[in-house]
C-alpha atoms as a PDB file:
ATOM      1  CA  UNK A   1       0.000   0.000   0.000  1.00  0.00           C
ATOM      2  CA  UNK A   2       1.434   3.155  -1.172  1.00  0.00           C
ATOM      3  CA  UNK A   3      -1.494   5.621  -1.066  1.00  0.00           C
ATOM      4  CA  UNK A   4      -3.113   7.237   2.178  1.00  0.00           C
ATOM      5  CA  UNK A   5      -6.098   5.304   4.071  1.00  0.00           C
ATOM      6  CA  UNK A   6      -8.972   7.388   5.512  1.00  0.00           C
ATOM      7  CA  UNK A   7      -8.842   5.938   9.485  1.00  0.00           C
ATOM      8  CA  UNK A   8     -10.914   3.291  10.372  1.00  0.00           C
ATOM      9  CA  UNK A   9     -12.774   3.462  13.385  1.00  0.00           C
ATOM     10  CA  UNK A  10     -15.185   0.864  15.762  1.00  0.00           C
ATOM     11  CA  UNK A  11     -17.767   2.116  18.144  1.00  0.00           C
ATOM     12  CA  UNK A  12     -18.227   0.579  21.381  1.00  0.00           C
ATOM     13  CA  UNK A  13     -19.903   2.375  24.508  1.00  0.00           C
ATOM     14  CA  UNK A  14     -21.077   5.572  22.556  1.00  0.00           C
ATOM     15  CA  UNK A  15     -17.197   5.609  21.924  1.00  0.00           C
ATOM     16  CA  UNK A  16     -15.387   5.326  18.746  1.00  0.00           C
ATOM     17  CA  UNK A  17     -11.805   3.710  18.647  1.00  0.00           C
ATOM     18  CA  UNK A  18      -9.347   3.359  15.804  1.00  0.00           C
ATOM     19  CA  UNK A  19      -9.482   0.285  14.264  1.00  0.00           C
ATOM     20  CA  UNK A  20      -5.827  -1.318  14.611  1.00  0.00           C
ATOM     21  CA  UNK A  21      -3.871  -3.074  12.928  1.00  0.00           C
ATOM     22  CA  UNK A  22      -5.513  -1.856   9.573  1.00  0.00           C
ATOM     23  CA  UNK A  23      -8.274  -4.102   8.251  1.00  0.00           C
ATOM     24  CA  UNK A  24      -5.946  -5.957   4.976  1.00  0.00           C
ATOM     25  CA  UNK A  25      -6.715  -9.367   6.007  1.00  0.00           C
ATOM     26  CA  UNK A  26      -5.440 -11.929   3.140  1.00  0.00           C
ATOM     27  CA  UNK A  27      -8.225 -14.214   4.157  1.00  0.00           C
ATOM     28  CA  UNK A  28     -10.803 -12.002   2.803  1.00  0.00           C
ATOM     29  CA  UNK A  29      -9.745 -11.462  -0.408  1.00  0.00           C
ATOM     30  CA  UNK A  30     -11.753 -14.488  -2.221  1.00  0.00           C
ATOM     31  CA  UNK A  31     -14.915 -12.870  -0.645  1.00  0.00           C
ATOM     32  CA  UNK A  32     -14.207  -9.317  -3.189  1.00  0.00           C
ATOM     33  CA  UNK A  33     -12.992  -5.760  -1.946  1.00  0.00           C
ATOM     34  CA  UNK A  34     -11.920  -2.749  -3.274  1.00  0.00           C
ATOM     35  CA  UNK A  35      -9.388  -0.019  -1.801  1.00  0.00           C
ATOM     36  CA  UNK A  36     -11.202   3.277  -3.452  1.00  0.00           C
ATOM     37  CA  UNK A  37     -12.578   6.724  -3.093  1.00  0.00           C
ATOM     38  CA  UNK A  38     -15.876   7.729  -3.807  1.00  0.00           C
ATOM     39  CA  UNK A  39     -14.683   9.632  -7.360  1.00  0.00           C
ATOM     40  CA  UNK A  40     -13.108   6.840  -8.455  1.00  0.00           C
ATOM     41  CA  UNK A  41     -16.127   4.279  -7.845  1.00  0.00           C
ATOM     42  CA  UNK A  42     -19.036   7.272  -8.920  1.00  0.00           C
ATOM     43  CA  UNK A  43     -16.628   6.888 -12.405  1.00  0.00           C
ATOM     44  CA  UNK A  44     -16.896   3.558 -12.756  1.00  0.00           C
ATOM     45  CA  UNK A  45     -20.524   3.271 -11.827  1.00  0.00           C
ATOM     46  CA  UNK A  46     -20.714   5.965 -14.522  1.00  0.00           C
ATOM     47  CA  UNK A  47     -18.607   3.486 -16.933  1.00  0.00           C
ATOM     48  CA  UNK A  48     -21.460   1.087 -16.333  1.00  0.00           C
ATOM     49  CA  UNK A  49     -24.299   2.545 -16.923  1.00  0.00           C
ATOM     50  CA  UNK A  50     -23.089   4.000 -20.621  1.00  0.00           C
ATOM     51  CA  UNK A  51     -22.769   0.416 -21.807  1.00  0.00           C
ATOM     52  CA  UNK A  52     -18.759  -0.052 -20.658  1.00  0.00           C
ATOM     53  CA  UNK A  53     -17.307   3.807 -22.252  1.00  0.00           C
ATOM     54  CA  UNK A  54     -15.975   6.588 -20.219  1.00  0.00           C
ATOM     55  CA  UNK A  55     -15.555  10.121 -22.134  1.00  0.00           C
ATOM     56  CA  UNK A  56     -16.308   8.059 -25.641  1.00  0.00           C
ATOM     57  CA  UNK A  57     -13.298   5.179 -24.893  1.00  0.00           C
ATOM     58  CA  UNK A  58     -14.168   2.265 -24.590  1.00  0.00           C
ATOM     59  CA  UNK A  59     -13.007   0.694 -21.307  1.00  0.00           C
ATOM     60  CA  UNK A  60     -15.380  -2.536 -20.912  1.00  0.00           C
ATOM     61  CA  UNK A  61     -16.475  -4.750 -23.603  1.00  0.00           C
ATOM     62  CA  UNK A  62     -20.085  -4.327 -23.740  1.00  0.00           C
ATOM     63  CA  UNK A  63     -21.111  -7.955 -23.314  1.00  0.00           C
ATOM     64  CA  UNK A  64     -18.876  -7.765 -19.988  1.00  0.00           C
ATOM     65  CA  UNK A  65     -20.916  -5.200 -18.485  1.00  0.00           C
ATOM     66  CA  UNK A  66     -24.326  -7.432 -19.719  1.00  0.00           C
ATOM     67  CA  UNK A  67     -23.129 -10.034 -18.166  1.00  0.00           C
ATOM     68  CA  UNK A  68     -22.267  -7.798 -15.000  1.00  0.00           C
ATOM     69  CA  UNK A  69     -26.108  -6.915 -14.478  1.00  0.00           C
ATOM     70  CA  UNK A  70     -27.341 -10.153 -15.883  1.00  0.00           C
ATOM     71  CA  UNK A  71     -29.916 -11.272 -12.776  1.00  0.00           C
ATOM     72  CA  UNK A  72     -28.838 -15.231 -11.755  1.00  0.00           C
ATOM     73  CA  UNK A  73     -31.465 -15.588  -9.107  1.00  0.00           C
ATOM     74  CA  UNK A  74     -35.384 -15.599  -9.360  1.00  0.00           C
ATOM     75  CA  UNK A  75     -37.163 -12.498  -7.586  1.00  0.00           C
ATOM     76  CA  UNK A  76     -37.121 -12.794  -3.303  1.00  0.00           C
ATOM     77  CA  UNK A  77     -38.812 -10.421  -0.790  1.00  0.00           C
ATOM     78  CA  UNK A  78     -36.317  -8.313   1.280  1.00  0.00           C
ATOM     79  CA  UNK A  79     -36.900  -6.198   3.695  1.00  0.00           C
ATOM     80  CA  UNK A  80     -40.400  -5.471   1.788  1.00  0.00           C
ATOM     81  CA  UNK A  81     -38.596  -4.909  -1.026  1.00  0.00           C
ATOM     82  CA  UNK A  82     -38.814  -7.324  -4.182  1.00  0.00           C
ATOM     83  CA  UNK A  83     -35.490  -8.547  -5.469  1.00  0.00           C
ATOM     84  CA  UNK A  84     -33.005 -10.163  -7.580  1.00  0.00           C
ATOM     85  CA  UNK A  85     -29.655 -10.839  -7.302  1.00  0.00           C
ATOM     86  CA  UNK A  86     -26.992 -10.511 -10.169  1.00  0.00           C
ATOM     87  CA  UNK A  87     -23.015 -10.745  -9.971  1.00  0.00           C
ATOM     88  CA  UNK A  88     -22.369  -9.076  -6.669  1.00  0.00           C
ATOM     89  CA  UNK A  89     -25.362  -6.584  -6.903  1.00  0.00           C
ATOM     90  CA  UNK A  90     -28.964  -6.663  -5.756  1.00  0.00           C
ATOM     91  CA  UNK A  91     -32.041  -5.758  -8.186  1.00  0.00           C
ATOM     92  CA  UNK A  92     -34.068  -3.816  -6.057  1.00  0.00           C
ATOM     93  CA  UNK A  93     -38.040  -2.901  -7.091  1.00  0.00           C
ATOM     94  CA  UNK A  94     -38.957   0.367  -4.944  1.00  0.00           C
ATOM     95  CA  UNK A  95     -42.222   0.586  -6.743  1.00  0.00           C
ATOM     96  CA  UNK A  96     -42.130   1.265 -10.338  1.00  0.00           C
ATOM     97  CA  UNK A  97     -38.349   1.888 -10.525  1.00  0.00           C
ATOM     98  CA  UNK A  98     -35.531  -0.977 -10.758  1.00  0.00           C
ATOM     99  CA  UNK A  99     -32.694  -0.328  -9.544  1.00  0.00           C
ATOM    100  CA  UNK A 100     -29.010  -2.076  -8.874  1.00  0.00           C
ATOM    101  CA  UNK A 101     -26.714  -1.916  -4.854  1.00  0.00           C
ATOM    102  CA  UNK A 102     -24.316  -3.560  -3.185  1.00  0.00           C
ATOM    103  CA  UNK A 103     -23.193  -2.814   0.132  1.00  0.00           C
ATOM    104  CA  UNK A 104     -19.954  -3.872   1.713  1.00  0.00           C
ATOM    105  CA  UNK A 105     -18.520  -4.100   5.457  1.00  0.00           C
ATOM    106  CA  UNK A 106     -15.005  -4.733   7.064  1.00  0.00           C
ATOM    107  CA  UNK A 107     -13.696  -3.768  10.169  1.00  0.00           C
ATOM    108  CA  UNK A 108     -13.699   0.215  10.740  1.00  0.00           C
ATOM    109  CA  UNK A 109     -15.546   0.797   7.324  1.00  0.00           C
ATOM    110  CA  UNK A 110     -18.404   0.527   5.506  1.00  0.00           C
ATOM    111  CA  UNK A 111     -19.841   1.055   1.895  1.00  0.00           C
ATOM    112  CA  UNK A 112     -22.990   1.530   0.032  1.00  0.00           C
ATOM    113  CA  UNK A 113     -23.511   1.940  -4.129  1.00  0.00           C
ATOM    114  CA  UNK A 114     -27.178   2.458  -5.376  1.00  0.00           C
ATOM    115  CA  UNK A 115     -27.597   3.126  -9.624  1.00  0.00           C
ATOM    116  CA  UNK A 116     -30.514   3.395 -12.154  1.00  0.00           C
ATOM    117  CA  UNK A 117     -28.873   3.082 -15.716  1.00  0.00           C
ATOM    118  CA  UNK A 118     -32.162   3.979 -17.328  1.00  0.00           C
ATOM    119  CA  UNK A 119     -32.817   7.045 -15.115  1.00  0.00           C
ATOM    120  CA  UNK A 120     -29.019   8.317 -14.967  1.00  0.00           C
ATOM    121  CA  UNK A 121     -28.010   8.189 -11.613  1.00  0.00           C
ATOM    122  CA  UNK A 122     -25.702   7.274  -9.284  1.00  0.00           C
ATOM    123  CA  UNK A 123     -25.163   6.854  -5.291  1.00  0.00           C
ATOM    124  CA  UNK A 124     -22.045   6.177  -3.492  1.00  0.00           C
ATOM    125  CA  UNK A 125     -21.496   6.212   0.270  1.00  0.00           C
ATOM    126  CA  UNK A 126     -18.120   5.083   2.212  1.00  0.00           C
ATOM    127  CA  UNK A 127     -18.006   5.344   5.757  1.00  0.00           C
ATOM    128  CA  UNK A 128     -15.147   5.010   8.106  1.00  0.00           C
ATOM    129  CA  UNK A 129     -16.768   3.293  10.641  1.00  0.00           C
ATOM    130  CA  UNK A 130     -17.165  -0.445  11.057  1.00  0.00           C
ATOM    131  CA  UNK A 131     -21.005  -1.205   9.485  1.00  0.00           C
ATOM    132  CA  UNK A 132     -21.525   2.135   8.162  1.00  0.00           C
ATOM    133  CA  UNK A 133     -24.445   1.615   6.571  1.00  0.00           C
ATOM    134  CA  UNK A 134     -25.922   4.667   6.030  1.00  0.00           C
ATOM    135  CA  UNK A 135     -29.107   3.337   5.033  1.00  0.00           C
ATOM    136  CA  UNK A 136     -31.745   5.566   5.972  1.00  0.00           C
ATOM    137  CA  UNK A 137     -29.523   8.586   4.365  1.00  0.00           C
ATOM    138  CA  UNK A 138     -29.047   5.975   1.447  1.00  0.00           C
ATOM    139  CA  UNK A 139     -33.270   5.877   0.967  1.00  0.00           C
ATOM    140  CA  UNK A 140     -33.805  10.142   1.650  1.00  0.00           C
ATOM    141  CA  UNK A 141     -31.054  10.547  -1.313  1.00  0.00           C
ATOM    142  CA  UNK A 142     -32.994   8.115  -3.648  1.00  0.00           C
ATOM    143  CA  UNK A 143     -36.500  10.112  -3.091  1.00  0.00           C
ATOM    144  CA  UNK A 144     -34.577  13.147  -3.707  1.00  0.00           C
ATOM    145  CA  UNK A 145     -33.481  11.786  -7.042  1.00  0.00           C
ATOM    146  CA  UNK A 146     -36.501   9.903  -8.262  1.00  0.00           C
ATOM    147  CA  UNK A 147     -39.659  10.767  -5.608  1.00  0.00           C
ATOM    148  CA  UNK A 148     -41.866   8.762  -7.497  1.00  0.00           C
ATOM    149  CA  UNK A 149     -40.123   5.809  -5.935  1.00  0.00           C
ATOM    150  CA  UNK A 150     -41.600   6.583  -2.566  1.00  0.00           C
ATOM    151  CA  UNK A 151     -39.621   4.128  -0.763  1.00  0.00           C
ATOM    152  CA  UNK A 152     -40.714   3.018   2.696  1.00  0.00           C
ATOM    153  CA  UNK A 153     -38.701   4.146   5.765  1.00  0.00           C
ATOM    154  CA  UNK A 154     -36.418   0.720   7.328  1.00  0.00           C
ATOM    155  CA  UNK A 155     -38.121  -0.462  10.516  1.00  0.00           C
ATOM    156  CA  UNK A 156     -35.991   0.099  13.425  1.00  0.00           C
ATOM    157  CA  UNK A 157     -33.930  -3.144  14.889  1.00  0.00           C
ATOM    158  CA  UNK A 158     -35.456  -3.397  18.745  1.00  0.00           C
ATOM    159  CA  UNK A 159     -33.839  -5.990  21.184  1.00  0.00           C
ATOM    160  CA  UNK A 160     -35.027  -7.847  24.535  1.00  0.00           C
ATOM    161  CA  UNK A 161     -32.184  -8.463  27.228  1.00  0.00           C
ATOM    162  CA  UNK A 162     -30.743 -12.496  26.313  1.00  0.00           C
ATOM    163  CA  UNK A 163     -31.682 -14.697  28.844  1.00  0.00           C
ATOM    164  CA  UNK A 164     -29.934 -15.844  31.718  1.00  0.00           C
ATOM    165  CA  UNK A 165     -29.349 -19.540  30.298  1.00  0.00           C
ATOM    166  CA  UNK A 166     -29.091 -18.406  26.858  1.00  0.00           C
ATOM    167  CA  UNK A 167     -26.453 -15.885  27.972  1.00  0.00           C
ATOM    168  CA  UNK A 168     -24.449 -18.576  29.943  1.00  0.00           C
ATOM    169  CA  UNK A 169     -25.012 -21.131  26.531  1.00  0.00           C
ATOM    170  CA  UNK A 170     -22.987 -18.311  24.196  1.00  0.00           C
ATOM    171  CA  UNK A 171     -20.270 -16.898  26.373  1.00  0.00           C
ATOM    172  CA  UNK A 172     -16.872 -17.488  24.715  1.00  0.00           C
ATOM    173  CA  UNK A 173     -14.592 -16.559  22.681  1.00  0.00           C
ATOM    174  CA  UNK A 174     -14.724 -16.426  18.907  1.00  0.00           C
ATOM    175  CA  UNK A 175     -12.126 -16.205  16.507  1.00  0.00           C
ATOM    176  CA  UNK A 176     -11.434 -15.043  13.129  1.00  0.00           C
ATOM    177  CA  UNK A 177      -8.061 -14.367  13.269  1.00  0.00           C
ATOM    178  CA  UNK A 178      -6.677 -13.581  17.056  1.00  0.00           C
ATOM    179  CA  UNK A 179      -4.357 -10.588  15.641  1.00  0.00           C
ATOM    180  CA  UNK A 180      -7.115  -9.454  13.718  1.00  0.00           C
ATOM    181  CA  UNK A 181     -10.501 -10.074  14.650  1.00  0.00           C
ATOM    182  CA  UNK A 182     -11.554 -11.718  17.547  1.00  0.00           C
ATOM    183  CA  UNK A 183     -15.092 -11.292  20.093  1.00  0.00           C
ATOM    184  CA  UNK A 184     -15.113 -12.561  23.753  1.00  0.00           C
ATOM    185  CA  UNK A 185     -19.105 -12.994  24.973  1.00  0.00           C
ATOM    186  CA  UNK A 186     -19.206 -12.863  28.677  1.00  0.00           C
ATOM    187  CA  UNK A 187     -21.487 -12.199  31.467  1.00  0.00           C
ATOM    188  CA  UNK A 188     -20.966  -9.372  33.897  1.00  0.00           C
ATOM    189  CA  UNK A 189     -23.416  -7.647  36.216  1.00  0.00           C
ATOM    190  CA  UNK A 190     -25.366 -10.503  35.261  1.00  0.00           C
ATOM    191  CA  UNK A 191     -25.456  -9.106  31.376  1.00  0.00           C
ATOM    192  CA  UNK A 192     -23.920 -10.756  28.890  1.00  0.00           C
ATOM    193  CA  UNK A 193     -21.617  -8.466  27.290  1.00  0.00           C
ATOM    194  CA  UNK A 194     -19.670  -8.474  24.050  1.00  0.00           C
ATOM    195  CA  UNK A 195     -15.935  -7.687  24.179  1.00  0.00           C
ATOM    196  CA  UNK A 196     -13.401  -7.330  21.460  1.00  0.00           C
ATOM    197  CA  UNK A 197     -10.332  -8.863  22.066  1.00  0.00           C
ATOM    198  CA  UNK A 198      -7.016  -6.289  22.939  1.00  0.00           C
ATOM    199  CA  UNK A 199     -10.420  -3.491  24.211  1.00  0.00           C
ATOM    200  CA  UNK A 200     -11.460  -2.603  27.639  1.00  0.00           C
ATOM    201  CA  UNK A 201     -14.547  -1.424  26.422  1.00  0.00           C
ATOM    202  CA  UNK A 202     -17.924  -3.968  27.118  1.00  0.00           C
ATOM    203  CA  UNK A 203     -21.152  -3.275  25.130  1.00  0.00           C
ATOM    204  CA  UNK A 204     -24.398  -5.015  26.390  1.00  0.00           C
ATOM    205  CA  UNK A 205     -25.945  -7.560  24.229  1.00  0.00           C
ATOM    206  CA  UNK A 206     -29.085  -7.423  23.300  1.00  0.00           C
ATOM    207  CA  UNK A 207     -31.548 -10.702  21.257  1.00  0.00           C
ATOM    208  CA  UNK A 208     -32.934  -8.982  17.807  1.00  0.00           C
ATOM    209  CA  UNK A 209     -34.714 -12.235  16.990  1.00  0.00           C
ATOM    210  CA  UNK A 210     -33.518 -16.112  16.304  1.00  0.00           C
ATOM    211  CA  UNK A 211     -29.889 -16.527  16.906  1.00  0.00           C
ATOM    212  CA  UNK A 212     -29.708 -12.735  15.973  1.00  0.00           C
ATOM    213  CA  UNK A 213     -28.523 -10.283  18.511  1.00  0.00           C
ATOM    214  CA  UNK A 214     -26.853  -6.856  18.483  1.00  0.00           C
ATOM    215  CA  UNK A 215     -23.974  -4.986  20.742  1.00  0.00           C
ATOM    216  CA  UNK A 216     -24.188  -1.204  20.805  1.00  0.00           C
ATOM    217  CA  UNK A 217     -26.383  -1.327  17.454  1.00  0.00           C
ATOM    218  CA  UNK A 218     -23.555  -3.877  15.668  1.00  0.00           C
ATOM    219  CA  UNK A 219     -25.599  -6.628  14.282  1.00  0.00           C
ATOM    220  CA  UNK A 220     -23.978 -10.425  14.297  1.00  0.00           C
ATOM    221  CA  UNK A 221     -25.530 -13.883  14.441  1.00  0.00           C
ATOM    222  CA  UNK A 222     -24.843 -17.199  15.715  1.00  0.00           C
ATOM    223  CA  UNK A 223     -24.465 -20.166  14.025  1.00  0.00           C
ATOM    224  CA  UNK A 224     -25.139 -23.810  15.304  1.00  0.00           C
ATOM    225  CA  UNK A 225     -23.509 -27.220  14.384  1.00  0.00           C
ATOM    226  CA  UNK A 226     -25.713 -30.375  13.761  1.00  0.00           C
ATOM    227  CA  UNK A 227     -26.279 -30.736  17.727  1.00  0.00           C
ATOM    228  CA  UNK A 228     -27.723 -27.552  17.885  1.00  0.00           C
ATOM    229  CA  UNK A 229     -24.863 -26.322  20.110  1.00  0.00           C
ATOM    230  CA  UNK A 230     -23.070 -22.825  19.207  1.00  0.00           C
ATOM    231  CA  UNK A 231     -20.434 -23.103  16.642  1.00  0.00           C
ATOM    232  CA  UNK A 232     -19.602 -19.726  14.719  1.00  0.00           C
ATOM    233  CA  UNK A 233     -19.973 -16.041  15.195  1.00  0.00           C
ATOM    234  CA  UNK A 234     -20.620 -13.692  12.238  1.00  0.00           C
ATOM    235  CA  UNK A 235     -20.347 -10.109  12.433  1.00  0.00           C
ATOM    236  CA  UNK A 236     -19.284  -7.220   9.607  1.00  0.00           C
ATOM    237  CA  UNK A 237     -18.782 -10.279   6.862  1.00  0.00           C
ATOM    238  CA  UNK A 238     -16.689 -12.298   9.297  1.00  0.00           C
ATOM    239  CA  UNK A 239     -17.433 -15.964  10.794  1.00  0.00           C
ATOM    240  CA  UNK A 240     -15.290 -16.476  13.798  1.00  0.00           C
ATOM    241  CA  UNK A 241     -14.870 -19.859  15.420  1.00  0.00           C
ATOM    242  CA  UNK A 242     -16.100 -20.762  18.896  1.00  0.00           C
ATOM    243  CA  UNK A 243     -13.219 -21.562  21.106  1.00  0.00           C
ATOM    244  CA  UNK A 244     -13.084 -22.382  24.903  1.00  0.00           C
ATOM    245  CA  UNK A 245     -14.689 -20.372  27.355  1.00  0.00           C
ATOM    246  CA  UNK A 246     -12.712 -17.200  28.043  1.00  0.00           C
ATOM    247  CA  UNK A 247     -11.973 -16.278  31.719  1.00  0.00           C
END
């Protein structure tokens, strides 16, 4: 890396921390990525929508960027919103319009694209916080462009307090990588608690539904093995392993 990063940061406590060491973990790579700015990805959203040219050259064989946007998966219902998915973007229906996004989420960032090749436009939002998902400022932008779309405000997440055997069933320690990215769960005050590994700072845990749950507003899930006991974490695109109990 030669250029300047923008600093990632987490929040934990109503307090935001750098990120450290810099999220630029090899194991993510298969998964897709991008080191970018927001001029550089408006231009090639730009490149997209008019058919693979830029400025009249011709960067992208057109049949590339077909098969780009080609949908590969029939029509599902998200978050009230009818959808397909293509290569690495979502259809979205918001009424009458269609329109293409992706979103993306590592440690201390997060990214949203949003573009409507018949109507011309273009939104890009990069945040440097971990799960910056800017999504209700992602929807006001999209009436402002197209109002017709009318598209419905995103219920808020609400949690209930996790159960006292339920809290004692997840506490642990998971583990993506222990120098990079790793979450203990443990009880204290009689609250479980979520922890990241190398931080003094706790954040209460709270059940959002299933195995869903959320600390200080950061989604993650839990994952069970065949005998229904706990077996992964996943939080911000990351599965982290269950290990022994942490003290």
């Amino acid at each position: 890396m030669t250029f300047p990063f923008a600093e990632g940061y987490k929040a934990a406590n109503q307090t935001l921390t750098a990120v450290r060491p810099f999220p630029d973990n090899a194991a993510e790579k298969p998964s897709g990525g991008v080191f970018t700015n927001t001029t550089d990805l408006m231009r090639f959203l730009e490149i997209v929508m008019n058919n693979g040219t830029w400025q009249g050259f011709r960067v992208f064989p057109s049949s590339a960027v077909a098969a780009f946007l080609r949908p590969t998966a029939e029509p599902s219902l998200n978050r009230d919103r009818t959808t397909q998915y293509a290569n690495g973007l979502n259809y979205v229906y918001m009424g009458p319009e269609q329109m293409l996004q992706h979103s993306g989420s590592i440690a201390g960032f997060g990214s949203l694209i949003r573009f409507d090749p018949k109507a011309g436009f273009a939104i890009v939002i990069l945040a440097n916080k971990t799960d910056g998902l800017l999504l209700d400022t992602f929807d006001r932008v999209t009436n402002l462009l197209i109002p017709a779309t009318a598209v419905p405000p995103r219920a808020k997440k609400t949690g209930l307090p996790v159960g006292d055997t339920e809290a004692h069933e997840l506490v642990g320690r998971y583990v993506n990588d222990i120098k990079y990215l790793a979450i203990d769960l443990l009880i204290t005050n009689g609250k479980l608690v979520l922890r990241q590994v190398g931080s003094a700072d706790v954040s209460v845990v709270l059940k959002t539904g299933g195995d869903s749950y959320s600390g200080d507003g950061e989604p993650f899930s839990i994952v069970r093995d065949s005998t229904n006991r706990t077996k992964y974490l996943s939080i911000v695109g990351h599965a982290l392993r269950r290990s022994p109990v942490s003290k």
